[in-house]
C-alpha atoms as a PDB file:
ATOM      1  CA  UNK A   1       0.596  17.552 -11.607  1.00  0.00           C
ATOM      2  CA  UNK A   2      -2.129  14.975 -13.148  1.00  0.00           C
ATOM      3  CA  UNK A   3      -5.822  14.731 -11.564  1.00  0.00           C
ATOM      4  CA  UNK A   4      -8.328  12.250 -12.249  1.00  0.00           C
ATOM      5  CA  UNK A   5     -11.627  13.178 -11.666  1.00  0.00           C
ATOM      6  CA  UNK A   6     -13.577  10.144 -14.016  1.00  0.00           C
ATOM      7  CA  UNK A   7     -12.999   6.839 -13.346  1.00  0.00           C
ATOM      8  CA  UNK A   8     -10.773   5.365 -15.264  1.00  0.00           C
ATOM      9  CA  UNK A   9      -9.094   1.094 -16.400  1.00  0.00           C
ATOM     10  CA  UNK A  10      -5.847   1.342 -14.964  1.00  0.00           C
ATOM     11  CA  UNK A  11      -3.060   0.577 -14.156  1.00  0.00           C
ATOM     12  CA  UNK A  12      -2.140   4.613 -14.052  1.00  0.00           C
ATOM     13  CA  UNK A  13       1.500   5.117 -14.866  1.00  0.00           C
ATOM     14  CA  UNK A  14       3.203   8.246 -12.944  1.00  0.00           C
ATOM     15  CA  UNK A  15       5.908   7.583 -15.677  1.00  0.00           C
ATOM     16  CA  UNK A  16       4.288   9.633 -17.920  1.00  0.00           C
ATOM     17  CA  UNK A  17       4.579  13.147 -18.545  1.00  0.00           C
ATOM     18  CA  UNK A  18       2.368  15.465 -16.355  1.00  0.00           C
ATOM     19  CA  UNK A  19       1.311  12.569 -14.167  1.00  0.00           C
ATOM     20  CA  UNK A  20       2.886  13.088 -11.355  1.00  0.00           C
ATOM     21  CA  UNK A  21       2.262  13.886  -8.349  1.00  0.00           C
ATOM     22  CA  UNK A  22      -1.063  12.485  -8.943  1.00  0.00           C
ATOM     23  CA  UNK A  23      -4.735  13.388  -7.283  1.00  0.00           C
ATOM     24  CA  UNK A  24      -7.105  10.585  -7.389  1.00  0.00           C
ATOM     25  CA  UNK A  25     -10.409  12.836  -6.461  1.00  0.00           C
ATOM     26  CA  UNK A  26     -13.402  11.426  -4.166  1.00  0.00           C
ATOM     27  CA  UNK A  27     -15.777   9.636  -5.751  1.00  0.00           C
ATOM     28  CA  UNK A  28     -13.342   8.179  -8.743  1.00  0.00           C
ATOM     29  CA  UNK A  29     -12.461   4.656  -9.294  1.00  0.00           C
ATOM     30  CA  UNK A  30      -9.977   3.168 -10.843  1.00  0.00           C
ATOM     31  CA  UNK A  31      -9.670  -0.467 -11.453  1.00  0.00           C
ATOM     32  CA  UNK A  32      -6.532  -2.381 -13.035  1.00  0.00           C
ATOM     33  CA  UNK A  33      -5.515  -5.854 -13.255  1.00  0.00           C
ATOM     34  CA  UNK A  34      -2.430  -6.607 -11.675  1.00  0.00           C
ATOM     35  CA  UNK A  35      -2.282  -2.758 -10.618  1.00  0.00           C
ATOM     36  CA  UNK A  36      -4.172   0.672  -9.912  1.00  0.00           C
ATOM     37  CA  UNK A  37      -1.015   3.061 -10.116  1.00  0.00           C
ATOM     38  CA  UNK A  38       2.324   2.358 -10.684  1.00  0.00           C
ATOM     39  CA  UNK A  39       5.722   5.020 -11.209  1.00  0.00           C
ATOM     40  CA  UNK A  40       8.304   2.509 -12.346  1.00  0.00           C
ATOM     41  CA  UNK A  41      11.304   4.547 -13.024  1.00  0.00           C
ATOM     42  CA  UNK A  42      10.011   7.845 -10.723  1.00  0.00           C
ATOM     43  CA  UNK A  43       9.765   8.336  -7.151  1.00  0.00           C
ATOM     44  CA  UNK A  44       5.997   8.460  -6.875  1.00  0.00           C
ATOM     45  CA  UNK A  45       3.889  10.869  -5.261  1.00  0.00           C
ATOM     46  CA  UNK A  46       0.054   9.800  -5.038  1.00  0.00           C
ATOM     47  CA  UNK A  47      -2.746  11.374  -2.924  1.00  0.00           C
ATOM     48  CA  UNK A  48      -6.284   9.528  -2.895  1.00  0.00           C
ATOM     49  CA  UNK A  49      -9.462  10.842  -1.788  1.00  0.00           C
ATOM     50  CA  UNK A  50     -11.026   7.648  -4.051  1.00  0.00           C
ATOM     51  CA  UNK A  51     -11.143   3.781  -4.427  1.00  0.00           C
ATOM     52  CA  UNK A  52      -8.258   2.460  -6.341  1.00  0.00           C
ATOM     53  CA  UNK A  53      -8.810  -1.515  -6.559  1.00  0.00           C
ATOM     54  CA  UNK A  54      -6.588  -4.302  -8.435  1.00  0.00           C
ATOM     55  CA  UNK A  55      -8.740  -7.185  -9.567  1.00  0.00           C
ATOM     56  CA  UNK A  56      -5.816  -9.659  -9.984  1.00  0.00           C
ATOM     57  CA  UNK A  57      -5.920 -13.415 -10.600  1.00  0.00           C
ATOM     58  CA  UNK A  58      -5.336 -15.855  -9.044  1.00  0.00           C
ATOM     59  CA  UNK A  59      -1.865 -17.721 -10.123  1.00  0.00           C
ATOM     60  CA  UNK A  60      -1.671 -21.378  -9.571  1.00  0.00           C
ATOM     61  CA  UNK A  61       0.724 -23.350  -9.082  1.00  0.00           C
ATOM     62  CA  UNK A  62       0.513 -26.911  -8.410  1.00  0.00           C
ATOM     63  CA  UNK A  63      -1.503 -27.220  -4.983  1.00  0.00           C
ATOM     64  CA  UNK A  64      -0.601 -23.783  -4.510  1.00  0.00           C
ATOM     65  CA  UNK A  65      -2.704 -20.727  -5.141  1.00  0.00           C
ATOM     66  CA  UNK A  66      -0.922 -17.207  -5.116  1.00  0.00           C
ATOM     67  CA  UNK A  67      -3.208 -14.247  -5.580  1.00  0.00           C
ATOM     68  CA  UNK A  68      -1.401 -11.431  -7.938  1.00  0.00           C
ATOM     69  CA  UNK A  69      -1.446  -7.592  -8.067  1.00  0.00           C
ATOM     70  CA  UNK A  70      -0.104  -4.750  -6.187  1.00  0.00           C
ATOM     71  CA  UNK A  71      -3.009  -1.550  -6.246  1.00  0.00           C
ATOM     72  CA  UNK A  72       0.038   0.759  -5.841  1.00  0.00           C
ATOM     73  CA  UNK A  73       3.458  -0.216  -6.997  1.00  0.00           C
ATOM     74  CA  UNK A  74       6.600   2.385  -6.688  1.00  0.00           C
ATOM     75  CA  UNK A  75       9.671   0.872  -8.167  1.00  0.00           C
ATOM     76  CA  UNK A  76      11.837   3.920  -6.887  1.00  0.00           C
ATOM     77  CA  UNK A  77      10.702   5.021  -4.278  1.00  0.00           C
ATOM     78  CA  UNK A  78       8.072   7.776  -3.223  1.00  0.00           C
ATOM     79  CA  UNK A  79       5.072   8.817  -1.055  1.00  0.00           C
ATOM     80  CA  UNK A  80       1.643   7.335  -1.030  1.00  0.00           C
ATOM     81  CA  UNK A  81      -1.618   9.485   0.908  1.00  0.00           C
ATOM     82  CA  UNK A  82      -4.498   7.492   1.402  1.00  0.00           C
ATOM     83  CA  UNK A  83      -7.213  10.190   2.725  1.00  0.00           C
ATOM     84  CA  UNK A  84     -10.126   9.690   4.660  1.00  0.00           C
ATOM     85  CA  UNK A  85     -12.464   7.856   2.886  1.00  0.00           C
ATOM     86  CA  UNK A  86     -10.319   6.890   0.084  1.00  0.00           C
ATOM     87  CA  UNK A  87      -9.952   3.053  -0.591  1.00  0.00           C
ATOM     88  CA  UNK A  88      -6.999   1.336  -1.617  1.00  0.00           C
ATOM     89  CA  UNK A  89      -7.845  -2.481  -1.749  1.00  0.00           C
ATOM     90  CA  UNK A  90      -6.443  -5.815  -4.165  1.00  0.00           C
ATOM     91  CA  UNK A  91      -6.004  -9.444  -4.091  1.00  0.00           C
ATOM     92  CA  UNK A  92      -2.037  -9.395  -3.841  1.00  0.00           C
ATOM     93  CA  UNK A  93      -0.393  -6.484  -1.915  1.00  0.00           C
ATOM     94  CA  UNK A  94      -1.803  -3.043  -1.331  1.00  0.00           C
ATOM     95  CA  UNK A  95       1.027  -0.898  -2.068  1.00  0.00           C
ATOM     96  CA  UNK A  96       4.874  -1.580  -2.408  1.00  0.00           C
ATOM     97  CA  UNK A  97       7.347   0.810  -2.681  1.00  0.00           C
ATOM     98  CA  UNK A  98      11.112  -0.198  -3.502  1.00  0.00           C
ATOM     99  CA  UNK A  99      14.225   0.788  -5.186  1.00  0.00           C
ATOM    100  CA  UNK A 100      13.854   4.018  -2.561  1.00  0.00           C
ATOM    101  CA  UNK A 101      12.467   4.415   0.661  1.00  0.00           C
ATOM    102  CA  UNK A 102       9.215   5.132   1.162  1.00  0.00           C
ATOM    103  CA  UNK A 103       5.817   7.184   2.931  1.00  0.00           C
ATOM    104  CA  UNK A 104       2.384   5.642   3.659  1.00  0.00           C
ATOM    105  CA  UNK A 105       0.452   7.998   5.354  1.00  0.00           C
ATOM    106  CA  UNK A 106      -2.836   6.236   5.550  1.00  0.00           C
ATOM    107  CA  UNK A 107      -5.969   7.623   6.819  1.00  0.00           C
ATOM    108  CA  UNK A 108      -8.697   5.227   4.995  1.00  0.00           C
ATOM    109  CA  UNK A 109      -8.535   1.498   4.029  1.00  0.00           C
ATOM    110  CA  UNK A 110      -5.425  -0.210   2.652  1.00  0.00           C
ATOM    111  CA  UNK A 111      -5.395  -3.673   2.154  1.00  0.00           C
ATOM    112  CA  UNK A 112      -3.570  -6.154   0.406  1.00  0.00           C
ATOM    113  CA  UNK A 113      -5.862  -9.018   0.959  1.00  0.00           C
ATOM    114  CA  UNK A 114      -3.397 -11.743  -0.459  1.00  0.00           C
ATOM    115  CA  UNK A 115       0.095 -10.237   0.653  1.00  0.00           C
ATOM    116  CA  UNK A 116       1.163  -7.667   2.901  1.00  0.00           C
ATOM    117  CA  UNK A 117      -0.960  -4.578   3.247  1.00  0.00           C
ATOM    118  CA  UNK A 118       1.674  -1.996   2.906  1.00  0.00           C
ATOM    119  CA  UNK A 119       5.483  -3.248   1.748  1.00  0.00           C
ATOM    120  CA  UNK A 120       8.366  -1.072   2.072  1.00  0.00           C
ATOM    121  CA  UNK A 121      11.247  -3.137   0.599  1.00  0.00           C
ATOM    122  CA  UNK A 122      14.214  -0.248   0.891  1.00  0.00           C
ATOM    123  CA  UNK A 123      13.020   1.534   4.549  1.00  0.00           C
ATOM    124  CA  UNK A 124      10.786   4.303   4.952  1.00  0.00           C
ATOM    125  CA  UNK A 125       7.411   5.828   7.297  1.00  0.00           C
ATOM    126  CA  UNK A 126       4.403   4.134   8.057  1.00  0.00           C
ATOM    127  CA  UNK A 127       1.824   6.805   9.446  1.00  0.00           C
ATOM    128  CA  UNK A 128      -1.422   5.117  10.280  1.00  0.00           C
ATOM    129  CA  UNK A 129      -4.755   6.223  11.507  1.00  0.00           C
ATOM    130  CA  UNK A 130      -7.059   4.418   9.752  1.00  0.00           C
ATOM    131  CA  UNK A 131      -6.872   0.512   8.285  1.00  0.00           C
ATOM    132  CA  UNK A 132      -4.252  -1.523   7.570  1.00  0.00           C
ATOM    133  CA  UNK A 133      -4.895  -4.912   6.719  1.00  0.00           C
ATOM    134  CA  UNK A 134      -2.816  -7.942   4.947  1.00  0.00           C
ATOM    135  CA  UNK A 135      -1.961 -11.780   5.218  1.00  0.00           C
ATOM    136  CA  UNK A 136       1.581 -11.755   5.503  1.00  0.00           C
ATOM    137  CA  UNK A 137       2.005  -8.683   7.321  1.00  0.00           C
ATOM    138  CA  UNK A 138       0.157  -5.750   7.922  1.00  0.00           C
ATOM    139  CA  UNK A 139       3.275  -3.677   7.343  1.00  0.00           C
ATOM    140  CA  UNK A 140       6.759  -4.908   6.516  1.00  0.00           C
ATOM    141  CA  UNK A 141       9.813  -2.871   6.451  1.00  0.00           C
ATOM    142  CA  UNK A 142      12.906  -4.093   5.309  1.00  0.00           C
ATOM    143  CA  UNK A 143      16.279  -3.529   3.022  1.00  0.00           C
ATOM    144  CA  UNK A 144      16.649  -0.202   5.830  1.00  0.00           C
ATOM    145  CA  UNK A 145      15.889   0.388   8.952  1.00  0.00           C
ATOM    146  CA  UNK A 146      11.726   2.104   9.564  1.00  0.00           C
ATOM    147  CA  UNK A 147       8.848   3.370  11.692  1.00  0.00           C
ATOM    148  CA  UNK A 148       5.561   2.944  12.037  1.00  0.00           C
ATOM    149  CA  UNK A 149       3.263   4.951  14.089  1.00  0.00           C
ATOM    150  CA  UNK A 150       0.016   3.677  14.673  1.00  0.00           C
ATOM    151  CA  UNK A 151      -3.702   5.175  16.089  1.00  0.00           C
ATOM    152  CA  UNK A 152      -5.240   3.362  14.110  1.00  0.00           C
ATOM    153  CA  UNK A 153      -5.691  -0.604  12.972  1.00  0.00           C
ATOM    154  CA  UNK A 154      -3.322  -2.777  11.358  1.00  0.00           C
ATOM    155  CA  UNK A 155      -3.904  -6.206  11.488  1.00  0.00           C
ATOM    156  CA  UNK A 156      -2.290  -9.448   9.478  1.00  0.00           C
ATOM    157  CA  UNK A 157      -4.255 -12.663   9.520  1.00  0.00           C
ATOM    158  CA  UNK A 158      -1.209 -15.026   8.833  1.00  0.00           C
ATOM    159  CA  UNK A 159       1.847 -12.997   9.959  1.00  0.00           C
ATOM    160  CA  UNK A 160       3.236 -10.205  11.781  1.00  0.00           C
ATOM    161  CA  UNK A 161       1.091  -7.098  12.076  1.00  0.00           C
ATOM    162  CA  UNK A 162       3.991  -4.899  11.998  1.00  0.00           C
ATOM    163  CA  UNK A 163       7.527  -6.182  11.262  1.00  0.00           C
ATOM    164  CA  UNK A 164      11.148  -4.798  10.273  1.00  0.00           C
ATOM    165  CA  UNK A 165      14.039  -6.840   8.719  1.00  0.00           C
ATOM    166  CA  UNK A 166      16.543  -4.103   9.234  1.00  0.00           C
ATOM    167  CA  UNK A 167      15.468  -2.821  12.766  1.00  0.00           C
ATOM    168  CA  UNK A 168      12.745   0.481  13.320  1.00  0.00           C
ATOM    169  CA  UNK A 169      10.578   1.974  15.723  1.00  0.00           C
ATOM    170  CA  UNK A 170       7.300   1.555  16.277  1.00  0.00           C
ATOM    171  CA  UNK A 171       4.754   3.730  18.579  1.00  0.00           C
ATOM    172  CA  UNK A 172       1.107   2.585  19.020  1.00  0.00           C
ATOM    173  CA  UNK A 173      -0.444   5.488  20.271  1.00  0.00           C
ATOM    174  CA  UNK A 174      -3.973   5.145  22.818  1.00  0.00           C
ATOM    175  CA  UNK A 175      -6.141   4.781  20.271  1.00  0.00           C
ATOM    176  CA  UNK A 176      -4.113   2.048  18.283  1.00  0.00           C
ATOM    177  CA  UNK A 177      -4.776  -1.761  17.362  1.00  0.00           C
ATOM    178  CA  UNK A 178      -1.855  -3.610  16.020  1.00  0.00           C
ATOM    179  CA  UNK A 179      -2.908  -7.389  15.748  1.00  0.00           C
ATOM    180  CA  UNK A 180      -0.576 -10.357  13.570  1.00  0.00           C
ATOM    181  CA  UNK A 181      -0.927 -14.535  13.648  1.00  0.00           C
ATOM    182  CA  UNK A 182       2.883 -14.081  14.123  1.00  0.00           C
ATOM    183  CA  UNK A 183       3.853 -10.854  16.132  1.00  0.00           C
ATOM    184  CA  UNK A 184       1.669  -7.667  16.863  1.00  0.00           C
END
């Protein structure tokens, strides 16, 4: 099991050898490019009690502008723990986990300020009680069927706040906010 406890450039690869699960500590930053943390070929397994942040540029395209980066990319599949306090923020997507289903369990601030906050492309969990935010969606579920459960915020300035391709549950408990420009 790997632990950062300096800051460190990223991206951080899980790939490696002894780096996963992973413990980003409180008080540690790590900054990437294009990405924070990424597991490629592994299911992931990340905990953060930190910030992990992806600078990424801007791509452009003609008269179109598409922002770049995923913080926290999982190409098969995995589990993501965003603890109090800890910070997972980038210009693209906050985290996307495919290839295998995946777990948010977020109790700090995820965002994905040019995509979707949190992107489960084959199924998986959504556990929310603190902030989820993204353009496209909030949180988007698709190649399986999902859930989301909610006491927290999610909110998506140009899209659904919460939305599944392939069917899922959602529950919005009391103290829960779920807010979209498309659907809540």
């Amino acid at each position: 099991m790997g632990t950062i406890t300096a800051s460190a450039a990223g991206p951080v690869s899980l790939d490696a050898s002894g780096n996963n699960p992973l413990t980003i500590a409180n008080g540690v930053t790590i900054t990437g490019t294009l990405a924070g943390v990424t597991a490629a070929s592994v299911a992931g397994a990340l905990t953060n009690h930190g910030s992990i942040l992806a600078t990424a540029t801007v791509v452009a395209t003609g008269t179109t502008t598409t922002p770049g980066g995923v913080v926290v990319q999982f190409g098969a599949g995995g589990a993501i723990t965003n603890q109090v306090g800890g910070v997972i923020f980038g210009g693209g997507s906050g985290v996307t986990v495919a290839s295998g289903a995946g777990r948010v369990s977020n109790y700090g601030t995820l965002a994905g300020a040019g995509h979707v906050g949190v992107a489960l492309d084959n199924g998986g969990v959504v556990i929310n009680t603190g902030s989820i935010l993204g353009v496209e969606a909030g949180v988007r579920v698709d190649g399986a069927g999902g859930g989301a459960t909610n006491s927290g915020t999610v909110v998506a300035t140009g899209g659904d706040g919460i939305g599944f391709s392939q069917g899922g549950t959602v529950t919005n408990n009391s103290a829960g906010f779920i807010s979209g420009a498309g659907a809540g």
